[in-house]
N, C-alpha and C. Protein backbone atom coordinates (compact mmCIF):
# COMPACT_ATOMS: atom_id res chain seq x y z
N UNK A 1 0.85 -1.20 0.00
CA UNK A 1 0.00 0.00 0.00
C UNK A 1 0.89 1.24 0.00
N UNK A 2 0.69 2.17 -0.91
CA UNK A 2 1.74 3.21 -0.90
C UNK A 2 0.82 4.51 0.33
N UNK A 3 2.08 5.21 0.82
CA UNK A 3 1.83 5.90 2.18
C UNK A 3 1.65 6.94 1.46
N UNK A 4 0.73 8.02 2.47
CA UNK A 4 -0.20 8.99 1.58
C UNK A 4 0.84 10.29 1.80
N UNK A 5 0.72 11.27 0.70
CA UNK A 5 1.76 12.03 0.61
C UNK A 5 1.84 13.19 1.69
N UNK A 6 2.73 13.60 1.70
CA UNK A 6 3.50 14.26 3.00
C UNK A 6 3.06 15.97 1.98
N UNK A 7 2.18 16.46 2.04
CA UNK A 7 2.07 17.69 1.49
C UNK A 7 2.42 18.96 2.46
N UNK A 8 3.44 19.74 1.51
CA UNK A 8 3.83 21.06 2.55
C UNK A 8 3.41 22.75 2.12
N UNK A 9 2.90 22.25 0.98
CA UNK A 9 2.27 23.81 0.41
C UNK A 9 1.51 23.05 -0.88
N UNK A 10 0.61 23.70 -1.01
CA UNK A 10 -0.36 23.49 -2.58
C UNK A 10 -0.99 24.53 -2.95
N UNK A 11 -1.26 24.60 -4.15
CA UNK A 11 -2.28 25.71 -4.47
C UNK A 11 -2.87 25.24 -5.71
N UNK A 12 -3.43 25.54 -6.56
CA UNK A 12 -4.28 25.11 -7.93
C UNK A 12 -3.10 25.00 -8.63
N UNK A 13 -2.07 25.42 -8.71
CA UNK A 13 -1.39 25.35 -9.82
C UNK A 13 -0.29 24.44 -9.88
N UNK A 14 0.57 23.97 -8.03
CA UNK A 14 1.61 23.36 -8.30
C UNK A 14 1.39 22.97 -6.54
N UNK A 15 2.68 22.07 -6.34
CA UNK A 15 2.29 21.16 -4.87
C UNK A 15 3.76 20.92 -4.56
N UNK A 16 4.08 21.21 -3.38
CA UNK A 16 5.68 20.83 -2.76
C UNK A 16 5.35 19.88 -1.37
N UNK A 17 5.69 18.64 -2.22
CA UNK A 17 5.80 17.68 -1.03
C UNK A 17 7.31 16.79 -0.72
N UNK A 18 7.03 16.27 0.54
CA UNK A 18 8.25 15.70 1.36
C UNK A 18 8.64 13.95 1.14
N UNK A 19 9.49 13.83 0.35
CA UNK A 19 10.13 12.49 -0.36
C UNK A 19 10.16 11.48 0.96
N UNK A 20 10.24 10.65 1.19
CA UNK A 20 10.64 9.50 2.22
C UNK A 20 12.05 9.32 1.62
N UNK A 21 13.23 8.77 2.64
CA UNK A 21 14.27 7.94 2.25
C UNK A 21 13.43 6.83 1.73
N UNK A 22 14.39 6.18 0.12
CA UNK A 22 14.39 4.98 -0.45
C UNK A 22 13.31 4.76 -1.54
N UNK A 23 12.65 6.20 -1.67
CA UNK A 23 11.80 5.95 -2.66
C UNK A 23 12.21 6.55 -3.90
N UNK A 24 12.41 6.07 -4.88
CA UNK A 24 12.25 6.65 -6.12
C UNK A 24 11.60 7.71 -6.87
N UNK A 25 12.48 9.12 -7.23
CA UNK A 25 11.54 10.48 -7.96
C UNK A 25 10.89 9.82 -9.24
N UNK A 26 11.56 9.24 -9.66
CA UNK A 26 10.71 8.55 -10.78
C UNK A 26 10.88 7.34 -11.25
N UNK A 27 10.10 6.66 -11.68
CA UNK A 27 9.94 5.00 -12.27
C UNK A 27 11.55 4.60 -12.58
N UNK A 28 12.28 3.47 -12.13
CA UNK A 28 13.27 3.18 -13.23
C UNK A 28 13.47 1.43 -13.54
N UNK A 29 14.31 1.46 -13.62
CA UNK A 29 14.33 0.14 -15.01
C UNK A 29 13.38 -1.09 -14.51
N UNK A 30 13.53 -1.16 -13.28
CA UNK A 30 12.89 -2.67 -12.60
C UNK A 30 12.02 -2.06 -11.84
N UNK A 31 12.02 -0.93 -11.49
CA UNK A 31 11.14 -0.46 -9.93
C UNK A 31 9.70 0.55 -10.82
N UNK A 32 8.71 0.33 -10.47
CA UNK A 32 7.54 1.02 -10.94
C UNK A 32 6.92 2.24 -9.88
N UNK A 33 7.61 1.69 -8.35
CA UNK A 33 6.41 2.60 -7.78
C UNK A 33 7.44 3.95 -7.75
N UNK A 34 7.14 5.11 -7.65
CA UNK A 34 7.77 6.40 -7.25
C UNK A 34 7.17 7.44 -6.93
N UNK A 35 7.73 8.60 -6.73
CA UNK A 35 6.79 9.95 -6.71
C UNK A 35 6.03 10.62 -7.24
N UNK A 36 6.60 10.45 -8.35
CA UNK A 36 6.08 10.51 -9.66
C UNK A 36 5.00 10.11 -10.03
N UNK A 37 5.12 8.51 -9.32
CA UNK A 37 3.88 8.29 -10.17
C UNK A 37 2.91 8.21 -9.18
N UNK A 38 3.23 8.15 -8.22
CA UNK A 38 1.87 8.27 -6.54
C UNK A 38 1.23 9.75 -6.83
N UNK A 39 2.40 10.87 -7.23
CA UNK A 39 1.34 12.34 -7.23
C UNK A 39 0.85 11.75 -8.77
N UNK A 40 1.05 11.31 -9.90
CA UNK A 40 0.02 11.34 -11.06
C UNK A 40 -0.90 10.67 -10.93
N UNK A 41 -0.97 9.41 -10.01
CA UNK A 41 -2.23 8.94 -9.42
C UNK A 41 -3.35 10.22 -9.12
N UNK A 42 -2.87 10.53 -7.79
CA UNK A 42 -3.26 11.33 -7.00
C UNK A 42 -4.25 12.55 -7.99
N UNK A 43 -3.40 13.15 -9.07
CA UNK A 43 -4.01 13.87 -9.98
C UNK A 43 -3.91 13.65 -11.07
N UNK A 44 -5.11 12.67 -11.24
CA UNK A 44 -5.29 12.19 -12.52
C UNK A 44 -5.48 13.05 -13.87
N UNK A 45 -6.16 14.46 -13.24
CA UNK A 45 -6.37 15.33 -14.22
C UNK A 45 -5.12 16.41 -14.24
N UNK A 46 -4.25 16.55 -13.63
CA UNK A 46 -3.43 17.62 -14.07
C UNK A 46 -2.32 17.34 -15.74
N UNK A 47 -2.16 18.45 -16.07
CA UNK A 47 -1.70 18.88 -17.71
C UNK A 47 -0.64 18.90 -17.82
N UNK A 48 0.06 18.26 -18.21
CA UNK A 48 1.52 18.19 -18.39
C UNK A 48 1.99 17.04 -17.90
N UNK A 49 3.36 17.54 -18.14
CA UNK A 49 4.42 15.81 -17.03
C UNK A 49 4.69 17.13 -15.20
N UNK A 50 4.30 16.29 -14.46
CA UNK A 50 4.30 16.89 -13.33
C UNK A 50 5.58 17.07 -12.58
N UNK A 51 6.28 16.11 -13.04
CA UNK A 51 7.68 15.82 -11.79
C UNK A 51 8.56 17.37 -13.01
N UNK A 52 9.37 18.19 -11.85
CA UNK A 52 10.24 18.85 -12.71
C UNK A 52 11.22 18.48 -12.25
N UNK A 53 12.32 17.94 -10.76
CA UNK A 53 13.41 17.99 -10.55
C UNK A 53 13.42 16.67 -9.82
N UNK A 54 14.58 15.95 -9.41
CA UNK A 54 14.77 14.61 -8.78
C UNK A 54 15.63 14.76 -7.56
N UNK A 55 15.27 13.97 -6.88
CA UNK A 55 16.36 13.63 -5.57
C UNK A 55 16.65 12.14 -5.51
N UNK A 56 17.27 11.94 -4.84
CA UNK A 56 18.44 10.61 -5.00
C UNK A 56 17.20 9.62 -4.10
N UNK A 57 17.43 8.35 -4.58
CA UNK A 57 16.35 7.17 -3.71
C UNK A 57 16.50 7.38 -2.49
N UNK A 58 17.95 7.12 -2.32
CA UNK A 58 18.30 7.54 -0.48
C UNK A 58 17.91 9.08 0.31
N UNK A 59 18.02 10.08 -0.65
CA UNK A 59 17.69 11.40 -0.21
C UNK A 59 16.50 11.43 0.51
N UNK A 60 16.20 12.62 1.08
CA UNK A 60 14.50 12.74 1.70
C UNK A 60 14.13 13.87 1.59
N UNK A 61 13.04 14.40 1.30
CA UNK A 61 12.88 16.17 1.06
C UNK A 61 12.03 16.34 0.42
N UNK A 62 12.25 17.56 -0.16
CA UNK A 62 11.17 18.90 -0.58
C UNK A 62 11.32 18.20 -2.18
N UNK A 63 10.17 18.28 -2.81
CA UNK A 63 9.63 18.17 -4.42
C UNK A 63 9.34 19.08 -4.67
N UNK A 64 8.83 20.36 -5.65
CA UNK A 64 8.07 20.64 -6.50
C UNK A 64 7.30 19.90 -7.34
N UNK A 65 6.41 19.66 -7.89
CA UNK A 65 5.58 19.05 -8.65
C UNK A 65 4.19 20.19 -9.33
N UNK A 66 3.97 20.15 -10.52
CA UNK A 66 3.33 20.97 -11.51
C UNK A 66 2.33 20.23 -11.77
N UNK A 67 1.20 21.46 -11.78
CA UNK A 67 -0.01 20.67 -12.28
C UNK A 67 -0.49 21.05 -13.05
N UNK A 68 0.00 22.16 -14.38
CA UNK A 68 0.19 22.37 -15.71
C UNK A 68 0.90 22.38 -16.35
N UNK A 69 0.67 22.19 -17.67
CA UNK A 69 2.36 22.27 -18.76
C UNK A 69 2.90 23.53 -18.42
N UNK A 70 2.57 24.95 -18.16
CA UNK A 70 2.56 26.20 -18.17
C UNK A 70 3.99 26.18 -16.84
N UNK A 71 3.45 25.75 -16.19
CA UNK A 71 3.70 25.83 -14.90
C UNK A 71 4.76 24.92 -14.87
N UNK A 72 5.49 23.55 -15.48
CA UNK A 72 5.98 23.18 -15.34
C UNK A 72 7.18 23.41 -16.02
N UNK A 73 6.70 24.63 -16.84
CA UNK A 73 7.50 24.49 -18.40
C UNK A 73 8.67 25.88 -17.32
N UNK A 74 7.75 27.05 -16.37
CA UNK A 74 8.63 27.53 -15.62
C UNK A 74 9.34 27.30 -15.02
N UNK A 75 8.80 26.56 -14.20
CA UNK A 75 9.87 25.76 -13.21
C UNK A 75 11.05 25.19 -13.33
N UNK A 76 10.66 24.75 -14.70
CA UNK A 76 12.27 24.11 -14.93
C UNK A 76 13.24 25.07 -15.66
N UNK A 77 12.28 26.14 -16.10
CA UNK A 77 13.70 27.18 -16.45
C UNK A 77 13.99 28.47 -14.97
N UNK A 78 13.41 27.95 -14.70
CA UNK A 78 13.76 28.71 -12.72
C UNK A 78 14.78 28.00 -12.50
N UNK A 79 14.54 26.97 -12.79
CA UNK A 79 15.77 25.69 -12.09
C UNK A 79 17.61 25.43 -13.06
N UNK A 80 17.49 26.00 -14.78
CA UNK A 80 17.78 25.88 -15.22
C UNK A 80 18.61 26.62 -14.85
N UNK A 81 17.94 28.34 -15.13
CA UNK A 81 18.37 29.56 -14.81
C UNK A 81 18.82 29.65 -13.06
N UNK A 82 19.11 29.12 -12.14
CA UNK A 82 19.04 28.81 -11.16
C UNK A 82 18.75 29.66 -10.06
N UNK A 83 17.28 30.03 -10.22
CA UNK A 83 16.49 30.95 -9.51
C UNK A 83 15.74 30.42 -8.60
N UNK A 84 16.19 28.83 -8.14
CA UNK A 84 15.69 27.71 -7.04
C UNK A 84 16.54 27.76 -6.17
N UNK A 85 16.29 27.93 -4.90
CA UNK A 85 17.44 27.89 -3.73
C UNK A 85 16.80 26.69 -2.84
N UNK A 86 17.76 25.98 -2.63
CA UNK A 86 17.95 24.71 -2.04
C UNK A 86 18.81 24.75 -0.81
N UNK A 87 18.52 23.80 -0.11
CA UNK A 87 19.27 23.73 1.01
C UNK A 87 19.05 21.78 1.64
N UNK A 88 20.24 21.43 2.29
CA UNK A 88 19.75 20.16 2.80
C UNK A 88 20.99 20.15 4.10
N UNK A 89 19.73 19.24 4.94
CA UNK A 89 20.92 19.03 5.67
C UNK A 89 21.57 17.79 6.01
N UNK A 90 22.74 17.30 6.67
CA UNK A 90 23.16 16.43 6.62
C UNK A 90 24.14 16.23 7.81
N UNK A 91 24.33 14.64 8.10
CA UNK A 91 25.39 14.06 9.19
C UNK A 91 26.19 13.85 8.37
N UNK A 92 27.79 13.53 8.84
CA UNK A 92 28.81 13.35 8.68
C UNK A 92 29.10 12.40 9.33
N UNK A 93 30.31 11.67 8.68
CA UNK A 93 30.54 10.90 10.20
C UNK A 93 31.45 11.16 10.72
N UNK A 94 32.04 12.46 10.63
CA UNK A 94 32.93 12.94 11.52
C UNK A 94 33.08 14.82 11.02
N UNK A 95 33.55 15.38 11.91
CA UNK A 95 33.14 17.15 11.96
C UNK A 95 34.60 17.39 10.99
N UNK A 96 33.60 18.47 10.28
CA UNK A 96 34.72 19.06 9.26
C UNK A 96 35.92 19.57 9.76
N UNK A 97 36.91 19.50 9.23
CA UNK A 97 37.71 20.71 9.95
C UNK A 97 37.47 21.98 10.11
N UNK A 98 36.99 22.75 9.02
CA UNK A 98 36.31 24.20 8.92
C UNK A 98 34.94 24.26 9.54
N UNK A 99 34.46 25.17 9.71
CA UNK A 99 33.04 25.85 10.37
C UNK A 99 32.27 26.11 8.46
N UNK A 100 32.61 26.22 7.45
CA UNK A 100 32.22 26.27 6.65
C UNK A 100 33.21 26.59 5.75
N UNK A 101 32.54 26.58 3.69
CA UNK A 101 32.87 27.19 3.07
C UNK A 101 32.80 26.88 1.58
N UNK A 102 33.47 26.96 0.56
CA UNK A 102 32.65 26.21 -0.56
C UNK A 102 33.52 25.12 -0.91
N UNK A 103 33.08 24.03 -2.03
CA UNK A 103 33.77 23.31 -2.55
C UNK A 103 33.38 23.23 -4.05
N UNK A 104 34.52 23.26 -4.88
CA UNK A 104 34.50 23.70 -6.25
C UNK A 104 34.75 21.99 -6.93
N UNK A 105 34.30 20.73 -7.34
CA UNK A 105 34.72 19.68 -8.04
C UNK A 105 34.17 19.25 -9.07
N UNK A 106 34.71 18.97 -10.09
CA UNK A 106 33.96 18.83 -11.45
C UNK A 106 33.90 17.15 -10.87
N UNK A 107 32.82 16.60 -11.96
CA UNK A 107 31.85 15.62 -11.40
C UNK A 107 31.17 14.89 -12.60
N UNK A 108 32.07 13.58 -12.88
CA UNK A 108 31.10 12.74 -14.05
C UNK A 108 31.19 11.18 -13.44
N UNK A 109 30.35 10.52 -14.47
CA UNK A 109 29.96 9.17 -14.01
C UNK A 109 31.16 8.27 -14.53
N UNK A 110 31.11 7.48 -13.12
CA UNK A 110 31.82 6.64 -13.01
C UNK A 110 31.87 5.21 -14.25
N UNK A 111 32.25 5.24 -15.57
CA UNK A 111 31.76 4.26 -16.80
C UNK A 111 31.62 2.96 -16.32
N UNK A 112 32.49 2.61 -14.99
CA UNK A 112 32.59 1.16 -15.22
C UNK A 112 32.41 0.77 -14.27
N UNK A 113 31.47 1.42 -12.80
CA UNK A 113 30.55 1.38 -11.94
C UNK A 113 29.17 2.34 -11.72
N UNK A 114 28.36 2.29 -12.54
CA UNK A 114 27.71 2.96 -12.80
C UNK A 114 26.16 2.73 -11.32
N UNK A 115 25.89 3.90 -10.98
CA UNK A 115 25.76 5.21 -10.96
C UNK A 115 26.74 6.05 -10.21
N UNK A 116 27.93 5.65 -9.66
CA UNK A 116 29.23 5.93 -9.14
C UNK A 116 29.13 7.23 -9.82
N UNK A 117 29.74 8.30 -9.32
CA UNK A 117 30.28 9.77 -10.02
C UNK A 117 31.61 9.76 -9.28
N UNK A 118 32.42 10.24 -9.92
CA UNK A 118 33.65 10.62 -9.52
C UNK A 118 34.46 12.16 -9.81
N UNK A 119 35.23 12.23 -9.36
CA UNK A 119 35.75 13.33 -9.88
C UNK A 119 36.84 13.54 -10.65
N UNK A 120 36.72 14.09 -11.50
CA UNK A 120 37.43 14.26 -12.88
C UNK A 120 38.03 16.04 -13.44
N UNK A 121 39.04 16.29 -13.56
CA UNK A 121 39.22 17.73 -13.67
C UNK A 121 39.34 17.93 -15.45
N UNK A 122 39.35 16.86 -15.72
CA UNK A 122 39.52 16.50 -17.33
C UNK A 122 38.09 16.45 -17.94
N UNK A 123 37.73 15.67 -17.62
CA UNK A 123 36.10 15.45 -18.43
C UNK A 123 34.76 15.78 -17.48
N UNK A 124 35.17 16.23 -15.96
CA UNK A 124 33.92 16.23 -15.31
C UNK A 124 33.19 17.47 -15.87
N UNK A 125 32.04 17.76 -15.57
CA UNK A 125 30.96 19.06 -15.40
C UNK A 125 31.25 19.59 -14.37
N UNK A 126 31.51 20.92 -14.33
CA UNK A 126 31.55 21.90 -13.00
C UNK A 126 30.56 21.40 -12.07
N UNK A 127 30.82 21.63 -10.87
CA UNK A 127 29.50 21.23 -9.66
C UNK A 127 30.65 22.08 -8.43
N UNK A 128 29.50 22.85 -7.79
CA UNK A 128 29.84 23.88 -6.43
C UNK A 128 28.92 23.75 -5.62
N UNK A 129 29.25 23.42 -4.71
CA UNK A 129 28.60 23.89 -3.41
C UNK A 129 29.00 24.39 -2.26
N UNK A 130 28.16 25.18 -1.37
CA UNK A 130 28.42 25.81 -0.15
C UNK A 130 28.00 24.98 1.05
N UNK A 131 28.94 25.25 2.37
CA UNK A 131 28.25 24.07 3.11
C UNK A 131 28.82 24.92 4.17
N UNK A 132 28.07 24.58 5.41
CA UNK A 132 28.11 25.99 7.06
C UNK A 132 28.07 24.21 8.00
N UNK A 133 28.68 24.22 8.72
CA UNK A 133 28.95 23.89 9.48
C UNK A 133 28.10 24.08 10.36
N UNK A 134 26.96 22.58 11.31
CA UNK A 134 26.20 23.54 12.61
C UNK A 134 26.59 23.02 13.69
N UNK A 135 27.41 23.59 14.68
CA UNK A 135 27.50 23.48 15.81
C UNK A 135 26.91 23.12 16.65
N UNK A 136 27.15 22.11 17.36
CA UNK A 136 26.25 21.38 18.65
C UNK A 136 24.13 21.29 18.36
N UNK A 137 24.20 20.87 16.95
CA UNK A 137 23.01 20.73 17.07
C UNK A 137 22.57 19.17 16.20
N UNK A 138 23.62 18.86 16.57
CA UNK A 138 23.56 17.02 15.73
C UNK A 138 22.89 15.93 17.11
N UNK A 139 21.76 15.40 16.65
CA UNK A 139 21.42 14.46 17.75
C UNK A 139 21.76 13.55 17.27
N UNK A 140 22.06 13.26 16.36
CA UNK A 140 22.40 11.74 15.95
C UNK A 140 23.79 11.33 16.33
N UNK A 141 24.68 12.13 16.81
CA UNK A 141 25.81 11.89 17.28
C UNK A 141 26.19 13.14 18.21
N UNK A 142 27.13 12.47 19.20
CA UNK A 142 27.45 13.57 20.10
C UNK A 142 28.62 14.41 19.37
N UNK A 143 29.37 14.13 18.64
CA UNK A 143 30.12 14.79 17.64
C UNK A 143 29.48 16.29 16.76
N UNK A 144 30.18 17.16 16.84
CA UNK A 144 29.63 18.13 15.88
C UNK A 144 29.49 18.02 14.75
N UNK A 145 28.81 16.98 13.88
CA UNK A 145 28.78 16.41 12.59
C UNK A 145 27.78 17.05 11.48
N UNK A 146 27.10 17.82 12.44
CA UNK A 146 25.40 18.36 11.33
C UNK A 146 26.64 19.39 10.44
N UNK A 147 25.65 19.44 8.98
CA UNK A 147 26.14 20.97 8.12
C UNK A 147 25.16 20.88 7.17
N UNK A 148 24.71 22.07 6.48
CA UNK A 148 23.79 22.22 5.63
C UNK A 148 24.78 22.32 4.31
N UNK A 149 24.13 22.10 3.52
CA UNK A 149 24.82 21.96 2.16
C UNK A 149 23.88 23.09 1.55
N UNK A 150 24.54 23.94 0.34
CA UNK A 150 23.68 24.74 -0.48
C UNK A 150 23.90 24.43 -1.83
N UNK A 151 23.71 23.38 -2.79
CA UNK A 151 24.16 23.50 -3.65
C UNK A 151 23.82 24.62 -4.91
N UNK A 152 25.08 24.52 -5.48
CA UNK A 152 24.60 25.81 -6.70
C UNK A 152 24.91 25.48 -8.03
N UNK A 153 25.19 24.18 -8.19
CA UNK A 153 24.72 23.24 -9.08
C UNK A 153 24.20 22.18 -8.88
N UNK A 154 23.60 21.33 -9.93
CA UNK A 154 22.70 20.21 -9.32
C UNK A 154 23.56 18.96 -10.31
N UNK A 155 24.75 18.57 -10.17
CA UNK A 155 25.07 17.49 -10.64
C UNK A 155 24.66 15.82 -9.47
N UNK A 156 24.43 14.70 -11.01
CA UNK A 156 24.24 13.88 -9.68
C UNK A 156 25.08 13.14 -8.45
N UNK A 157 24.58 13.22 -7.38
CA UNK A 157 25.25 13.06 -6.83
C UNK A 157 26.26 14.02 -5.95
N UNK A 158 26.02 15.06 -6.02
CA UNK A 158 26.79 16.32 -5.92
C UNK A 158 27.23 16.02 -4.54
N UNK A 159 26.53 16.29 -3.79
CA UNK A 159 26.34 16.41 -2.07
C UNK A 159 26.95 15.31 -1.35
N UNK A 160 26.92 14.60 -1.86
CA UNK A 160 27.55 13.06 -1.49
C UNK A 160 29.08 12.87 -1.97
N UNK A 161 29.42 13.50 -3.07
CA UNK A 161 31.08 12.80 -3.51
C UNK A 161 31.67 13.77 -3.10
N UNK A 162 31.02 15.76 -2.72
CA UNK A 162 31.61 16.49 -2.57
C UNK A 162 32.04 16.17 -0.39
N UNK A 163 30.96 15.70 -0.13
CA UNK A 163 31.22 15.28 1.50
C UNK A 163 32.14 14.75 1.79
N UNK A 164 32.41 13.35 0.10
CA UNK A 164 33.02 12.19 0.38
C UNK A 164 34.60 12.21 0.20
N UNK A 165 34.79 12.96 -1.34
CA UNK A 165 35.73 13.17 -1.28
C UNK A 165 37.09 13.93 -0.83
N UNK A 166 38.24 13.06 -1.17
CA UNK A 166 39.65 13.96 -0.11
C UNK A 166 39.34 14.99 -0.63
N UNK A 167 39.36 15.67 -1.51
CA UNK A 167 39.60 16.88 -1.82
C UNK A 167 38.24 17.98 -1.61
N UNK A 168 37.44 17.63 -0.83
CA UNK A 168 35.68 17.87 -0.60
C UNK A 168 36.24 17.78 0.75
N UNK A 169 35.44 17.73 1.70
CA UNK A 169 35.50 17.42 3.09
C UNK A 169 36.19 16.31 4.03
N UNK A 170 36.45 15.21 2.80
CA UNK A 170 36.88 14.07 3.58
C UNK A 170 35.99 12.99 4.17
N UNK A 171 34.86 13.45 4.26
CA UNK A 171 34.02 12.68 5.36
C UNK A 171 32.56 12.34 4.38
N UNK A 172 32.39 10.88 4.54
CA UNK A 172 31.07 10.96 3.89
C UNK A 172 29.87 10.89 4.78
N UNK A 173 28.85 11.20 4.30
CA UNK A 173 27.55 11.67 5.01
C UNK A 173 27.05 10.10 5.11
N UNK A 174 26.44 10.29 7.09
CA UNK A 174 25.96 9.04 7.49
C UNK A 174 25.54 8.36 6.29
N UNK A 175 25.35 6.99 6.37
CA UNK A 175 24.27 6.12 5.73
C UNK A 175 24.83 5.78 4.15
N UNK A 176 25.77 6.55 3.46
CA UNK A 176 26.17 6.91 2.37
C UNK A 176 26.95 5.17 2.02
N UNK A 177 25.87 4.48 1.18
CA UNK A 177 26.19 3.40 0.95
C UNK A 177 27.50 2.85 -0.49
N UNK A 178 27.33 4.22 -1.45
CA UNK A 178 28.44 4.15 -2.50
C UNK A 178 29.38 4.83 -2.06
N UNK A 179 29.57 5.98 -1.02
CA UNK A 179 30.45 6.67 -0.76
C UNK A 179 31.04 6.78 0.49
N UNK A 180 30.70 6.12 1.38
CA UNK A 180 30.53 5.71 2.51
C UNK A 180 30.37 4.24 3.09
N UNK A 181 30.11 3.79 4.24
CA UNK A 181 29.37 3.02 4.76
C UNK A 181 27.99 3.09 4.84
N UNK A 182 26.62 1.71 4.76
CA UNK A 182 25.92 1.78 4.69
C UNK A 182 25.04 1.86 5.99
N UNK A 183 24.22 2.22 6.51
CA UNK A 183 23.33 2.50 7.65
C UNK A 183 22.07 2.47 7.69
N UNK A 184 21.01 2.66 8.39
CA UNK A 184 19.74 2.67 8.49
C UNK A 184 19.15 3.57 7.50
N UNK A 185 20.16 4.61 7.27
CA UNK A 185 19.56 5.19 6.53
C UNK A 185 20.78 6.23 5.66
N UNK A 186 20.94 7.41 4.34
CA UNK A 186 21.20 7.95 4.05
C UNK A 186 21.00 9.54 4.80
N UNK A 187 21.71 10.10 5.87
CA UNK A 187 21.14 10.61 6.45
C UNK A 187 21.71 12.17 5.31
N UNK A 188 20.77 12.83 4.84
CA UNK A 188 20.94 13.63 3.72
C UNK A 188 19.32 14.19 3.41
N UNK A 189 18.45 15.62 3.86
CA UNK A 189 17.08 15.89 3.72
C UNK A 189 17.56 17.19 2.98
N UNK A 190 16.65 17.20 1.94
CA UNK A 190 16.32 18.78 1.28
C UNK A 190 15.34 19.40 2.00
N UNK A 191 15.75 20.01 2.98
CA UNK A 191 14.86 20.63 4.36
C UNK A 191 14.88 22.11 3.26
N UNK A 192 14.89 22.57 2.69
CA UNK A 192 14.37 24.48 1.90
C UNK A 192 14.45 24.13 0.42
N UNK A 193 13.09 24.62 0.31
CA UNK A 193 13.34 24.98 -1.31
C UNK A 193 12.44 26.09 -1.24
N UNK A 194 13.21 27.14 -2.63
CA UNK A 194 12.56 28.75 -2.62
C UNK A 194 12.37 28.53 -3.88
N UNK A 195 11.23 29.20 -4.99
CA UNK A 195 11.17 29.50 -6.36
C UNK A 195 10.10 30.71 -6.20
N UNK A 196 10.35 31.26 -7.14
CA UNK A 196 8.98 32.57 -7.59
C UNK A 196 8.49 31.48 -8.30
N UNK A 197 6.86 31.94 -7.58
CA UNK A 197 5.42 30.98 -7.50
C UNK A 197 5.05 31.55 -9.56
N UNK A 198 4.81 30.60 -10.24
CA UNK A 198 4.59 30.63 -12.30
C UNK A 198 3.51 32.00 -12.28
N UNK A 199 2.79 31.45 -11.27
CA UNK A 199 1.52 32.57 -11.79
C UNK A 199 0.99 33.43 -11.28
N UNK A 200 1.47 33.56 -9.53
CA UNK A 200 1.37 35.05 -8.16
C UNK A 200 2.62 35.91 -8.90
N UNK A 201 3.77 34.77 -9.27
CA UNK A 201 4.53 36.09 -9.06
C UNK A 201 5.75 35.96 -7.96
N UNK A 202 5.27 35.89 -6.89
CA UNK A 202 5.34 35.78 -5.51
C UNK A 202 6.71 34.39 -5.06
N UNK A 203 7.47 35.07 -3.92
CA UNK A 203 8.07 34.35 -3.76
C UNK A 203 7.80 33.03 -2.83
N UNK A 204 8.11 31.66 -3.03
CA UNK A 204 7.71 30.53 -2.14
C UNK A 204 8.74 30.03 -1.14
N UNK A 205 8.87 29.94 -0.08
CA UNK A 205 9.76 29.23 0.24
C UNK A 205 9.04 28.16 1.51
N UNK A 206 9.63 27.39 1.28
CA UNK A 206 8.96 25.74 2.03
C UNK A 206 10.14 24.90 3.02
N UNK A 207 9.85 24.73 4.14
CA UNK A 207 10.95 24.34 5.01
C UNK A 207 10.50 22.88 5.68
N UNK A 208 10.95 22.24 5.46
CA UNK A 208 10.83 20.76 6.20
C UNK A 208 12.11 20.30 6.79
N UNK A 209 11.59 19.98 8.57
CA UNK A 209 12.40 19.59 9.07
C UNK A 209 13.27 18.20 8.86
N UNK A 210 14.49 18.27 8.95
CA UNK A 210 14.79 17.00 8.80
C UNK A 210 14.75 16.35 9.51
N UNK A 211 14.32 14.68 9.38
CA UNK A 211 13.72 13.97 10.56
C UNK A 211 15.00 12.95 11.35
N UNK A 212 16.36 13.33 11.05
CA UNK A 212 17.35 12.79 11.96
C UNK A 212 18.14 13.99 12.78
């Protein structure tokens, strides 16, 4: 029985709901059920393809989802143009050395472990992100391990090889089963997402706590 969706804002035109760890943004080769396709259930009548952006099976968080072509057709050039601000947060399994700052690593797939990404200064795609350090507010460990990530590109995998790798932080994020050790869970939530709303105008921003 699929679990009923975690809705955090809606309006007639578009819907931002909260992913579970381990579920799929959309259908893939062997697996049918996903987000994707539980909200096109859900709205059988909306116009267009609904899903505009993806998060990782293991990830947990904030969606956008469109419930016109109009509307969807913005969103993804909001996202393109990168007028979407994101945020997630995440354990470590051990505290950065820095309190924050950015990390600059180009980022392609791994050919001969695939969905592996690695880093490559030769053939990767640029990928940056910003990441703050939070002080004494990690329950999952008595270690100062929490940090929010901001990414400001969306390569896959970003958040994870940039945690993982030496030249990134060193440290991979709890649960991190390709880049890391595996755990109960991927501990990694897209707790903020911001976009100007297709058809107010108006700016959105949507905050879900992360649940580790």
């Amino acid at each position: 029985m699929t679990n009923p969706l975690d809705i955090c804002f809606e309006d007639d035109h578009l819907l931002v709901v909260n992913k579970p760890a381990g579920v799929l943004s959309q259908p893939g080769k062997t697996v049918d059920g996903s987000m994707a396709t539980q909200i096109r259930d859900a709205y059988p009548h909306a116009d267009g393809p609904m899903l505009v952006h993806r998060l990782d099976m293991d990830t947990s968080g904030l969606m956008v989802f469109a419930k016109t072509a109009g509307v969807h057709r913005d969103l993804q050039q909001q996202f393109e143009h990168r007028k979407i601000s994101k945020r997630y947060t995440a354990v470590l399994t051990k505290s950065p050395d820095a309190v924050g700052g950015q990390i600059s690593l180009p980022l392609r797939l791994d050919l001969e472990n695939r969905p592996v990404q690695i880093v490559c200064f030769e053939h990767g795609k640029s990928a940056t992100t910003l990441w703050t350090s939070v002080r004494g507010e990690s329950t999952y460990q008595t270690d100062d391990a929490r940090v929010y990530f901001t990414p400001i590109t969306g390569r896959t995998h970003q958040l994870r090889v940039h945690a993982a790798n030496i030249y990134g932080l060193n440290t991979p994020i709890v649960g991190d089963r390709l880049y890391g050790q595996e755990a109960s869970r991927l501990m990694l939530h897209a707790d903020r997402l911001g976009f100007w709303h297709p058809v107010t105008n108006e700016r959105v921003q949507v905050i879900s706590q992360a649940p580790f």
